[in-house]
Protein backbone atom coordinates (compact mmCIF):
# COMPACT_ATOMS: atom_id res chain seq x y z
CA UNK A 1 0.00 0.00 0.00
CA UNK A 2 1.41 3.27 -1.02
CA UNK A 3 2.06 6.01 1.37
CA UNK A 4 -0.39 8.94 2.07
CA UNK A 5 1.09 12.53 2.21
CA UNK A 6 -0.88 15.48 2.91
CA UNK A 7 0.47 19.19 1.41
CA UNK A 8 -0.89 22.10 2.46
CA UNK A 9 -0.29 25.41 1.07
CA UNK A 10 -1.96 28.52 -0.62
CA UNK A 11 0.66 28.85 -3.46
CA UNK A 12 -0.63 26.58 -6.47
CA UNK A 13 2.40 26.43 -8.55
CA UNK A 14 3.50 24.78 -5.07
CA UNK A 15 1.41 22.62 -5.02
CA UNK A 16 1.71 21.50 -8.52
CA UNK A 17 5.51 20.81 -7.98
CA UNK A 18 5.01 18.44 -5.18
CA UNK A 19 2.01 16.60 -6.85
CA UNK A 20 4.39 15.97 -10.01
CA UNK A 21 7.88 15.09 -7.68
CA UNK A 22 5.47 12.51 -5.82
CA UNK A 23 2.36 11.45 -7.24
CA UNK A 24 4.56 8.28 -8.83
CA UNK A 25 5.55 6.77 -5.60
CA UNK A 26 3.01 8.00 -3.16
CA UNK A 27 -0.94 9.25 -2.65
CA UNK A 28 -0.49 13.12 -2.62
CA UNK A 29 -3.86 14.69 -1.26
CA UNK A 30 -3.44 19.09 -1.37
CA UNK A 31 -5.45 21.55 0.18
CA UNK A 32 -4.76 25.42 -0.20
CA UNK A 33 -6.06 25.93 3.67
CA UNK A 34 -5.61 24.37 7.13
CA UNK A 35 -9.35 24.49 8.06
CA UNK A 36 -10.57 21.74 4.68
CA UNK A 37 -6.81 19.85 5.32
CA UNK A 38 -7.68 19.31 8.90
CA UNK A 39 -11.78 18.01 7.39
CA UNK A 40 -9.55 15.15 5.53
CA UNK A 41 -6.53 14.46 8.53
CA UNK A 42 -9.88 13.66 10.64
CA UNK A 43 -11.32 11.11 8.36
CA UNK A 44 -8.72 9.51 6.68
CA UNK A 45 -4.93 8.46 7.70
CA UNK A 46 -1.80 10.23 6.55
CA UNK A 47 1.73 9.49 7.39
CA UNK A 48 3.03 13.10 6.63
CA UNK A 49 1.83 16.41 5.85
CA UNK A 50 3.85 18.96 4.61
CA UNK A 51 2.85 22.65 5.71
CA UNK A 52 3.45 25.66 4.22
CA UNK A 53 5.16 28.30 6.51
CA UNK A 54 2.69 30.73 4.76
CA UNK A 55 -0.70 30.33 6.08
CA UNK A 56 -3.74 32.69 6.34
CA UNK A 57 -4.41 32.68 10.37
CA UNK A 58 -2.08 30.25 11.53
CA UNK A 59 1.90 29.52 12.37
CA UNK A 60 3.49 26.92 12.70
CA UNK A 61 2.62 26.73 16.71
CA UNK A 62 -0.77 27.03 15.54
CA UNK A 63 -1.24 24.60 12.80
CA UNK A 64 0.73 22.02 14.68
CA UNK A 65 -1.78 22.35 17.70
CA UNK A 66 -4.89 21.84 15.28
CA UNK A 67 -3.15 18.79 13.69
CA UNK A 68 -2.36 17.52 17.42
CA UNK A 69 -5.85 17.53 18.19
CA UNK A 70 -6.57 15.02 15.89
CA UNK A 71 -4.80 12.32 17.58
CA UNK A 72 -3.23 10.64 15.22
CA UNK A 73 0.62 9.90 15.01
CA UNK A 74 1.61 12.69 12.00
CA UNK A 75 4.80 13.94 10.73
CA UNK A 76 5.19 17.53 9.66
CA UNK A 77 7.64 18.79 7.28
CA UNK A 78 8.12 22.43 7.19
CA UNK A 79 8.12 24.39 3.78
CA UNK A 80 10.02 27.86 4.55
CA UNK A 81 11.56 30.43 2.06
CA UNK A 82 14.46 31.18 3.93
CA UNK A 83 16.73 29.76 7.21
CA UNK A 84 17.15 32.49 9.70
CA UNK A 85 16.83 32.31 13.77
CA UNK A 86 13.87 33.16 14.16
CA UNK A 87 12.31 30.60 11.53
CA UNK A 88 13.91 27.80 13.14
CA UNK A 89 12.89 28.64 16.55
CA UNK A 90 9.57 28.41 15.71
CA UNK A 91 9.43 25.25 14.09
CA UNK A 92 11.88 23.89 17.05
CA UNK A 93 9.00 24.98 19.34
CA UNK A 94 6.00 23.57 17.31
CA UNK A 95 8.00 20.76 17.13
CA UNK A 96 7.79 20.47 13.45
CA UNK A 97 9.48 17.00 12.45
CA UNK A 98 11.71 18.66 9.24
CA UNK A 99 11.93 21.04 7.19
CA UNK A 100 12.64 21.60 3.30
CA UNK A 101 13.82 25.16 1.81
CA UNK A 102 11.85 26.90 -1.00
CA UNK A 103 12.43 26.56 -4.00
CA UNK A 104 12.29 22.91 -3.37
CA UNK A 105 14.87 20.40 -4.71
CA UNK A 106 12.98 17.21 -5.60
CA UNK A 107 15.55 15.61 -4.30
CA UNK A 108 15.54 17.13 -1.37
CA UNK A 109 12.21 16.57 -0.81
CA UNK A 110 12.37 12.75 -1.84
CA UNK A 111 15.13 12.20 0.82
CA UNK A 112 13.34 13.99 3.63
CA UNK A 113 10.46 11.87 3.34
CA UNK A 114 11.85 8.72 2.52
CA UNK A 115 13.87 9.59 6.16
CA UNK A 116 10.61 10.73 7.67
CA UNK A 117 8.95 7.42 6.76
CA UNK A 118 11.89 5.52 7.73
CA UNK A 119 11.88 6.87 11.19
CA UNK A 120 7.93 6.86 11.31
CA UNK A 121 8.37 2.86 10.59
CA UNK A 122 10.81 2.58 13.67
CA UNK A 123 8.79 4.67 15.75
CA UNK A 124 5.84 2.56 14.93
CA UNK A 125 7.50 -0.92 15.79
CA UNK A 126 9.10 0.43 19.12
CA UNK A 127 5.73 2.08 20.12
CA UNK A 128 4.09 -1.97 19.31
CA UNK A 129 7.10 -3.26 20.99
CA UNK A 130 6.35 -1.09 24.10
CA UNK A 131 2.42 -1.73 24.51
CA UNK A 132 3.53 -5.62 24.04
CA UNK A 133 5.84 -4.97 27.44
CA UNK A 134 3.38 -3.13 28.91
CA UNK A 135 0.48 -5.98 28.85
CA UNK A 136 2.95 -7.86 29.73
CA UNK A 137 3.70 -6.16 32.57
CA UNK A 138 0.49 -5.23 33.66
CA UNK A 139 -0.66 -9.07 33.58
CA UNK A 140 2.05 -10.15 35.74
CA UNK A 141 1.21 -11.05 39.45
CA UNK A 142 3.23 -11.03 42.81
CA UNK A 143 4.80 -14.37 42.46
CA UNK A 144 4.67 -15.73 46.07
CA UNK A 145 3.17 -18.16 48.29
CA UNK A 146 5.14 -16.99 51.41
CA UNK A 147 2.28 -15.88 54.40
CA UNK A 148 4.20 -12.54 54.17
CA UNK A 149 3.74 -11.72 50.59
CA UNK A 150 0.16 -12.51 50.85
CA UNK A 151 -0.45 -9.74 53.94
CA UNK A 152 0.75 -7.31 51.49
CA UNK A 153 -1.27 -8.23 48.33
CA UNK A 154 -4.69 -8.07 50.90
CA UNK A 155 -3.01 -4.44 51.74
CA UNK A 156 -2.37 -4.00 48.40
CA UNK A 157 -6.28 -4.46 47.20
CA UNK A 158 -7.40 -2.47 50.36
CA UNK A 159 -4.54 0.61 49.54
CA UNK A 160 -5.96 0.20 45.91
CA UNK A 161 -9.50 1.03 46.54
CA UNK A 162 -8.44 4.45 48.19
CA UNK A 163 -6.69 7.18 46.30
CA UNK A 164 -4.20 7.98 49.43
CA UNK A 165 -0.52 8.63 49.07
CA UNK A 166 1.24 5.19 50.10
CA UNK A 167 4.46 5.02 51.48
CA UNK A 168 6.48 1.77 50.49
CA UNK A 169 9.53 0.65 52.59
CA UNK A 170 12.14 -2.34 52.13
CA UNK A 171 15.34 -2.96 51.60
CA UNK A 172 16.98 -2.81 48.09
CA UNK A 173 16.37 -4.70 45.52
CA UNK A 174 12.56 -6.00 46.99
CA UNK A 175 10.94 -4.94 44.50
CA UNK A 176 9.08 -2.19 45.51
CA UNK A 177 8.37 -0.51 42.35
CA UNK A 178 6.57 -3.52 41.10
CA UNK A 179 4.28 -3.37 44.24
CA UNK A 180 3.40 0.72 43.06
CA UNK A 181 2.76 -0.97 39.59
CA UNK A 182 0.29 -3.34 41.78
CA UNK A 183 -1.12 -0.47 43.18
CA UNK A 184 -1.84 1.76 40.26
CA UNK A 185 -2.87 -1.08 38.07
CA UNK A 186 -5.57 -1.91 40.45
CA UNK A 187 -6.37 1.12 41.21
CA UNK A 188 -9.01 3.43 39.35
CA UNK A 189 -5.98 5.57 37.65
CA UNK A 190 -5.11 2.31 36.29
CA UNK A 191 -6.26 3.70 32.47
CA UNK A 192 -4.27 6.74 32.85
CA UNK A 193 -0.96 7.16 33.36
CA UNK A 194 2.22 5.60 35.19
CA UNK A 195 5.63 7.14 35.89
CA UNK A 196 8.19 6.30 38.00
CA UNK A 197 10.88 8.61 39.04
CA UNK A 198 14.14 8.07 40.69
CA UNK A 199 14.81 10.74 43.36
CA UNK A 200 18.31 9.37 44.03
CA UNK A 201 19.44 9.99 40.37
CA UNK A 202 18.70 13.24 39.42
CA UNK A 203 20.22 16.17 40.38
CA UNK A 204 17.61 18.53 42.03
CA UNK A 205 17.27 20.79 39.31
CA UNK A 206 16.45 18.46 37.10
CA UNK A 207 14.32 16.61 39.02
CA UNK A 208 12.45 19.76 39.59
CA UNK A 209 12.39 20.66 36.04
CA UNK A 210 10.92 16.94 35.37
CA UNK A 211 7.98 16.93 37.59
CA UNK A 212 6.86 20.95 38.26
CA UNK A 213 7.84 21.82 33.79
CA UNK A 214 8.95 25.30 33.24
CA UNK A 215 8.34 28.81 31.51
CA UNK A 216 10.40 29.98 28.73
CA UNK A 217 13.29 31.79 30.18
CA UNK A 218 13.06 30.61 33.43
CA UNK A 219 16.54 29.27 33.31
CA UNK A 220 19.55 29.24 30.58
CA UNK A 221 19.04 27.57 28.05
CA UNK A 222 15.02 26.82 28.70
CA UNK A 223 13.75 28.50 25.06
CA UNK A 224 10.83 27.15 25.20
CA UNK A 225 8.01 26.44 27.96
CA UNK A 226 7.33 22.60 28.64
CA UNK A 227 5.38 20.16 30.38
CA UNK A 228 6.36 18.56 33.95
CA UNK A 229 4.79 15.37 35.10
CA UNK A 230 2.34 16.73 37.31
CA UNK A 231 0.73 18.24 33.77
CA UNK A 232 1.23 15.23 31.67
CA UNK A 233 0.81 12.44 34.40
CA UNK A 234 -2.55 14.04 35.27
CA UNK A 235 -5.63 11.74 36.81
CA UNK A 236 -2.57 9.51 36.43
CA UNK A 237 -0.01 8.04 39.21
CA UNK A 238 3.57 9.08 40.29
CA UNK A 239 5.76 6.95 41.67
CA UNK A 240 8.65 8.49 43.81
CA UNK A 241 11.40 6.09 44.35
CA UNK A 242 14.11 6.94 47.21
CA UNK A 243 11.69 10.13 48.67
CA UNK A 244 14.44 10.21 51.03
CA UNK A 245 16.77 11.74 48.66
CA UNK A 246 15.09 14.91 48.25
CA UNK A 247 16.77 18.04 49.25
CA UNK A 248 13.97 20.09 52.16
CA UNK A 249 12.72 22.14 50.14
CA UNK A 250 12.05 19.78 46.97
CA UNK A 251 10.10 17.74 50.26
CA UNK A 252 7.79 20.92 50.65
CA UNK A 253 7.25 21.48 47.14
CA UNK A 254 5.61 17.77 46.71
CA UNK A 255 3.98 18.14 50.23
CA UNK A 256 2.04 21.13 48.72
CA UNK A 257 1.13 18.87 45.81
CA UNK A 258 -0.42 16.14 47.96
CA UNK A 259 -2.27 18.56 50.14
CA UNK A 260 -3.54 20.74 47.66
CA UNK A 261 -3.21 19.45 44.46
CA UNK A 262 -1.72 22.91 43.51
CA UNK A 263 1.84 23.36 42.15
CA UNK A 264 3.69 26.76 39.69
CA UNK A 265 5.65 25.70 36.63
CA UNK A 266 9.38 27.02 37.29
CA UNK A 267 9.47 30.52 36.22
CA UNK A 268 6.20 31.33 36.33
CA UNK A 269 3.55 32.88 38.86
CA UNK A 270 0.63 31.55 38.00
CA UNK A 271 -0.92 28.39 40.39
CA UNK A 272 -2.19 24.99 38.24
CA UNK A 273 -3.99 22.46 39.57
CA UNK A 274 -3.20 18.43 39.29
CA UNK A 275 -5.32 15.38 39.86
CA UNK A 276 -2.19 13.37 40.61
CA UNK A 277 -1.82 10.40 42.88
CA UNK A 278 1.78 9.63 44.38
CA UNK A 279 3.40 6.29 45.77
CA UNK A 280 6.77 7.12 47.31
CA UNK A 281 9.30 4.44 48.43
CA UNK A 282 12.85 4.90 50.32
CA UNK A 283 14.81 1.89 51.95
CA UNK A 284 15.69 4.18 55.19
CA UNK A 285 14.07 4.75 58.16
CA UNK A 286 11.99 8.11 58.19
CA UNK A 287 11.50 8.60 61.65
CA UNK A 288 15.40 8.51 61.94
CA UNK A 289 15.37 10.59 59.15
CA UNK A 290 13.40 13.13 60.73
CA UNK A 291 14.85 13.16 64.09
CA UNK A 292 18.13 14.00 62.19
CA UNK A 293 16.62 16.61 60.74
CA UNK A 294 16.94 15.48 56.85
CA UNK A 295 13.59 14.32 56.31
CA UNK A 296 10.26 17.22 56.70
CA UNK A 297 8.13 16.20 59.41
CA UNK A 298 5.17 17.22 58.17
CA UNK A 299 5.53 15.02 55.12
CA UNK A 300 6.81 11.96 57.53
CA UNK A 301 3.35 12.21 59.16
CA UNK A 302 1.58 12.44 56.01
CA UNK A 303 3.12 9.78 54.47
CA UNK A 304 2.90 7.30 57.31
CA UNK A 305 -0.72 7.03 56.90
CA UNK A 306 -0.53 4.32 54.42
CA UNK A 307 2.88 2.41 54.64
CA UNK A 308 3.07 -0.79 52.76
CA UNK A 309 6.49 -2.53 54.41
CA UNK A 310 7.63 -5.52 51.61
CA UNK A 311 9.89 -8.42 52.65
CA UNK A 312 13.59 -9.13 52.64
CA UNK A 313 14.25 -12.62 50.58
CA UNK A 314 15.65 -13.97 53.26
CA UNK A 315 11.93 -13.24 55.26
CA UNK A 316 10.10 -15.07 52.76
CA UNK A 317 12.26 -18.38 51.86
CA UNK A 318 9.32 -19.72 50.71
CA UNK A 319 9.03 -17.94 47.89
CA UNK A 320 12.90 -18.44 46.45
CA UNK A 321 11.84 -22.32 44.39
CA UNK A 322 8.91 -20.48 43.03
CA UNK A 323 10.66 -17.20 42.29
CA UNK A 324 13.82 -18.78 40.84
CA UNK A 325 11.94 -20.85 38.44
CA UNK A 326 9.90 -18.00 37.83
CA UNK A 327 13.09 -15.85 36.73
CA UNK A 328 14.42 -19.25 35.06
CA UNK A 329 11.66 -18.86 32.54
CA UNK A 330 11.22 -15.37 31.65
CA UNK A 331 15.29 -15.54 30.93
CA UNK A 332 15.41 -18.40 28.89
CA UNK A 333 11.87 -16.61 27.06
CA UNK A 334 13.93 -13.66 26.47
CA UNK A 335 17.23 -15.27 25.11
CA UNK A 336 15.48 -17.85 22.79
CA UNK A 337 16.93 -21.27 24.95
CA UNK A 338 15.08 -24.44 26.33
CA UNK A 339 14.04 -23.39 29.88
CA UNK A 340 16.46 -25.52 31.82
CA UNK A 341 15.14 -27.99 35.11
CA UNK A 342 17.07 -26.66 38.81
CA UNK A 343 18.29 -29.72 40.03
CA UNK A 344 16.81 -30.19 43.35
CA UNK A 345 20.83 -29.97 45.20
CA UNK A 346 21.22 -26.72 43.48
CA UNK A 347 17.92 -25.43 44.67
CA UNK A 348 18.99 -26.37 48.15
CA UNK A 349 21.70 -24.06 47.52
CA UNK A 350 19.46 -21.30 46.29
CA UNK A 351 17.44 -21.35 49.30
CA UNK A 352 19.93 -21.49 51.77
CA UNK A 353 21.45 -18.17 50.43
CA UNK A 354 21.14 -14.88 52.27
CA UNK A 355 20.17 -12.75 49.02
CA UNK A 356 21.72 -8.79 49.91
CA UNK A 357 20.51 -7.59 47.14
CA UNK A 358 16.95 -9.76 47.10
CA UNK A 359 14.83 -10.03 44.02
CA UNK A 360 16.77 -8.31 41.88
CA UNK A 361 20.01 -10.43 42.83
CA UNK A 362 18.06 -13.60 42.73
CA UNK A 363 17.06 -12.72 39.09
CA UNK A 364 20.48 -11.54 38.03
CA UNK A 365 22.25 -15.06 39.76
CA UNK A 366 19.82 -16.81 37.52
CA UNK A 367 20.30 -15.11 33.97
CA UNK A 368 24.59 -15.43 34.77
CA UNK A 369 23.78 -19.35 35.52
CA UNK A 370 21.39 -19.56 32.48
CA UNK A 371 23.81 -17.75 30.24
CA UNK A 372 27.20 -20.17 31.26
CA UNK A 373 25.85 -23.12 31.82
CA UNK A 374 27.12 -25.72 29.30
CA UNK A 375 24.05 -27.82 29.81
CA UNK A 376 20.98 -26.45 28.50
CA UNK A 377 18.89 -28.89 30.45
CA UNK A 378 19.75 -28.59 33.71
CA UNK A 379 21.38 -26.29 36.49
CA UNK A 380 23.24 -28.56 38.99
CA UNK A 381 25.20 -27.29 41.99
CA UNK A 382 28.32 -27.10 39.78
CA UNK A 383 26.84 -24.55 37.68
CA UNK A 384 25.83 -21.92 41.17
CA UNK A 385 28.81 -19.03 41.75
CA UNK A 386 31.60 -20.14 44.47
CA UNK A 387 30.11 -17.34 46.60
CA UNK A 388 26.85 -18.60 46.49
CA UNK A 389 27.83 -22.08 47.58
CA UNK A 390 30.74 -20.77 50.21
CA UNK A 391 27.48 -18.34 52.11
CA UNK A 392 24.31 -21.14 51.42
CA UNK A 393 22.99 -22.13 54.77
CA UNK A 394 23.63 -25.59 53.39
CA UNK A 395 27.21 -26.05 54.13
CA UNK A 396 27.41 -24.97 57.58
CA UNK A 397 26.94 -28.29 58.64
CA UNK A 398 29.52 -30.07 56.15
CA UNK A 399 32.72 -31.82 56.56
CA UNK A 400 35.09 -31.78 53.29
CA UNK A 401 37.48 -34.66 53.43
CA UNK A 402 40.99 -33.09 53.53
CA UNK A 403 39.58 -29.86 54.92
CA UNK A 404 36.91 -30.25 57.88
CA UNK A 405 34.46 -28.68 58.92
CA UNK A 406 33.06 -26.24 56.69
CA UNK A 407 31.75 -23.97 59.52
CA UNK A 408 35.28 -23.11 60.32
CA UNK A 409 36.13 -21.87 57.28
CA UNK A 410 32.79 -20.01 56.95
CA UNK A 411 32.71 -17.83 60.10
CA UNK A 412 36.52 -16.22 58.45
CA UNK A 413 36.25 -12.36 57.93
CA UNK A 414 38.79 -12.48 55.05
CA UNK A 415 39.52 -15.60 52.95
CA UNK A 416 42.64 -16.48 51.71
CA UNK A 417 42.77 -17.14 48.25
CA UNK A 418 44.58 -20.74 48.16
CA UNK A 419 42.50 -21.81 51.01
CA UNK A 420 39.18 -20.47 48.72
CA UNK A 421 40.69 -22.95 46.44
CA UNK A 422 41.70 -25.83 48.46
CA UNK A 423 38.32 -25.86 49.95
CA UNK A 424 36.47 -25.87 45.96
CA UNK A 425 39.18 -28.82 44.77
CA UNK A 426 38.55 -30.68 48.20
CA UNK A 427 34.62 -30.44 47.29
CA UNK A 428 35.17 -31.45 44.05
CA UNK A 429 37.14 -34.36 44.88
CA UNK A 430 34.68 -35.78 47.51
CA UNK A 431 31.76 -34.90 45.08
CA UNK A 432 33.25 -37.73 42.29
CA UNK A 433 34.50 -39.73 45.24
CA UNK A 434 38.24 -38.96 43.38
CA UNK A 435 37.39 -39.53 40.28
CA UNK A 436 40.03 -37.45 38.63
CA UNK A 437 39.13 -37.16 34.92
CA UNK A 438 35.27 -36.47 36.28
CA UNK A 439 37.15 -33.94 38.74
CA UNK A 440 39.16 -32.62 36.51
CA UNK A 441 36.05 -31.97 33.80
CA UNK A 442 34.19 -30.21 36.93
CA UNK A 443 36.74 -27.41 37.93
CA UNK A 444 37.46 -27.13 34.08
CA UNK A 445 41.32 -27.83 34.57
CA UNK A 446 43.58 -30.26 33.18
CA UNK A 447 44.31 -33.64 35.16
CA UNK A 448 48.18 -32.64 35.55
CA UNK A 449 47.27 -29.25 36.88
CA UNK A 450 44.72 -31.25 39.16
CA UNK A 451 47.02 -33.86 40.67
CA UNK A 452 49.49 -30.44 40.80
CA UNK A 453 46.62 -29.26 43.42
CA UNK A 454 46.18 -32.03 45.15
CA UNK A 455 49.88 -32.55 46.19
CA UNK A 456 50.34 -28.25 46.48
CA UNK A 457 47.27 -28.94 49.02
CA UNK A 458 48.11 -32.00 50.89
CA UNK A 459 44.90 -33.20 50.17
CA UNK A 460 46.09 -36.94 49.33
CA UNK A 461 47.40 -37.68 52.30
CA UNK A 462 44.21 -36.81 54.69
């Protein structure tokens, strides 16, 4: 199907130019004003339109607003007699997509569009791409079946039901942006918007500049007015993560928000209003926060109202076999490979492990195992890191021929590296009852280096 382009101008012999450069390759519809163009954008689909800079009643700001309005995914090229500052800022405001220089080249104007389609095509699949993630996403559930997990998803439905400000607490890495993307999808706001927003990241400027927008000339380099998420996201949901991070005064600004709904654009005097709801998170505690003085007290108590507080890993062992073969799948889904099977001595492994860094180090230990492991079928205990299997719960009980009890070796501060590797060669060992060439095929080292181990260890004559 050939590609429909829309030209809009007052000048015929215009007109009569492009129609002859591009009725070959494409469906070229003209209209010599914005008011009949904008009849035709409304019933039928057009990929581009290219607008005169010459217009009876509108600019470019204008005509670009009109054509907005629609709300339908349009390029617009520019037509403009000459390149001078002031041209270019306009378009640069309207957002115009291109622009092509009268008299026009044809081609010039070939190679602009064929760009302008070309980009419109990738723009297209990433956009398809994206609302593919996003049902993904919002037909996940809280993978659990720990007692814990299932207090919060009751909370969760309660919390959802209200429109209050919810404060979510945890430690790193639990996953408590997914539990805000619980919240808003089952929320009412759940066909508007979502955003979350990293208060650790951004510098405060920018953070402020992201979620209050600004006037033109409010700051250098600001040269034209724009949008902050309390404008965009509105009816919608915000999701704070690290509140904690905020500077005071930032706290005070989004205080006023929650309270009143009311906020200023940087640079500018007048008050807007915002039907916003916010979910905040941090992983310290508030109260301390406050006492110390770092953390407003007037937003502590508001936000303490609702606090969701979500489990370490290591408080909901339960959910680690589900979870891991959760992450197992979704991995192998997203790198094309046969989901492999945990062996059940591995998984004893996984579940006797501490997890720092919870989900998030759960699901990262299982892509790095999916990713090495020579044996697409299954994930044995050979396959788990050495620092897994050193820290699982599971060895604290174990004897190593040649080395002794485990425990002892455990409870070190600071491991030396030869006895690190003593103790791995000694495990291997007992593991094939000294089979060597099964040993040596395990560690991934030669027999002679091997039996150059076991002698530089002692570990033949225990």
């Amino acid at each position: 199907m050939r590609k429909s382009i829309l030209v809009v101008s007052e000048k015929k012999e215009l007109l009569k130019q492009i129609k002859r450069s591009l009725s070959e390759t494409y469906e070229v519809i003209m209209f010599n004003n914005l008011l009949d163009a904008l009849d035709m954008l409304r019933e039928s689909d057009f990929d581009i339109v290219l607008l005169d800079q010459h217009l009876t009643w509108f600019n470019f700001m204008e005509a670009k607003k009109k054509i907005e309005a629609i709300g339908k995914e349009i390029a617009i090229i520019g037509l403009i007699d000459e390149e001078n500052d002031e041209i270019i800022y306009e378009m640069r405001a309207a957002k115009i997509y291109n622009y092509l220089l009268k008299p026009i080249e044809e081609r010039d104007l070939n190679r602009i569009i064929y760009s302008v389609l070309n980009s419109l095509e990738i723009s297209k699949e990433k956009k398809k791409l994206e609302e593919k993630l996003a049902e993904y996403e919002d037909d996940r559930e809280l993978v659990t079946q720990s007692l814990r997990m299932k207090e919060v998803k009751q909370l969760i439905d309660k919390i959802a039901e209200t429109d209050a400000t919810v404060l979510i607490t945890g430690e790193n890495g639990v996953g408590k942006e997914h539990i805000a993307k619980e919240i808003h999808k089952r929320s009412e706001r759940r066909k508007k918007a979502y955003k979350p927003l990293s208060c650790s990241t951004l510098p405060e400027e920018i953070f402020e500049r992201e979620v209050f927008g600004y006037e033109r000339g409010a700051f250098e380099g600001a040269v034209v007015s724009r949008k902050g998420l309390l404008e965009e996201l509105d009816g919608g949901t915000l999701f704070l993560d690290e509140i904690s991070s905020l500077s005071l005064k930032m706290q005070m600004k989004i205080l006023n928000v929650i309270e009143y709904g009311e906020y200023k654009r940087i640079g500018s005097t007048k008050t807007k209003k915002t039907d916003i709801r916010f979910l905040v998170s941090t992983n310290k505690d508030l109260k301390i926060e406050t006492e110390r003085g770092m953390f407003k007290k007037s937003l502590y108590h508001r936000l303490i109202a609702n606090i969701i507080k979500v489990p370490s890993l290591k408080e909901r062992q339960d959910d680690i076999p589900i979870l891991a073969n959760y992450f197992l799948g979704q991995i192998a889904k997203e790198l094309k490979v046969k989901t492999p099977v945990i062996s059940a001595e591995a998984m004893k492994y996984l579940v006797g492990y501490n997890y720092p860094g919870n989900l998030r180090e759960l699901k990262n230990l299982i892509e790095r195992v999916v990713i090495l492991s020579e044996d697409n079928t299954l994930i044995d205990v050979e396959d788990l890191p050495l620092e897994l299997k050193m820290k699982s719960s599971k060895l604290e009980n174990k004897t190593v021929v040649g080395i002794g009890p485990l425990k002892n070796v455990l409870e070190k501060e600071i491991y030396d590296l030869d006895e690190v590797e003593k103790v791995v060669v000694a495990m291997a060992l007992q593991k094939t009852k000294w089979n060597k060439q099964e040993t040596s095929k395990m560690l991934g080292i030669g027999r002679t280096t091997l039996y150059e181990k076991i002698r530089k260890y002692d570990l033949d004559t225990k």
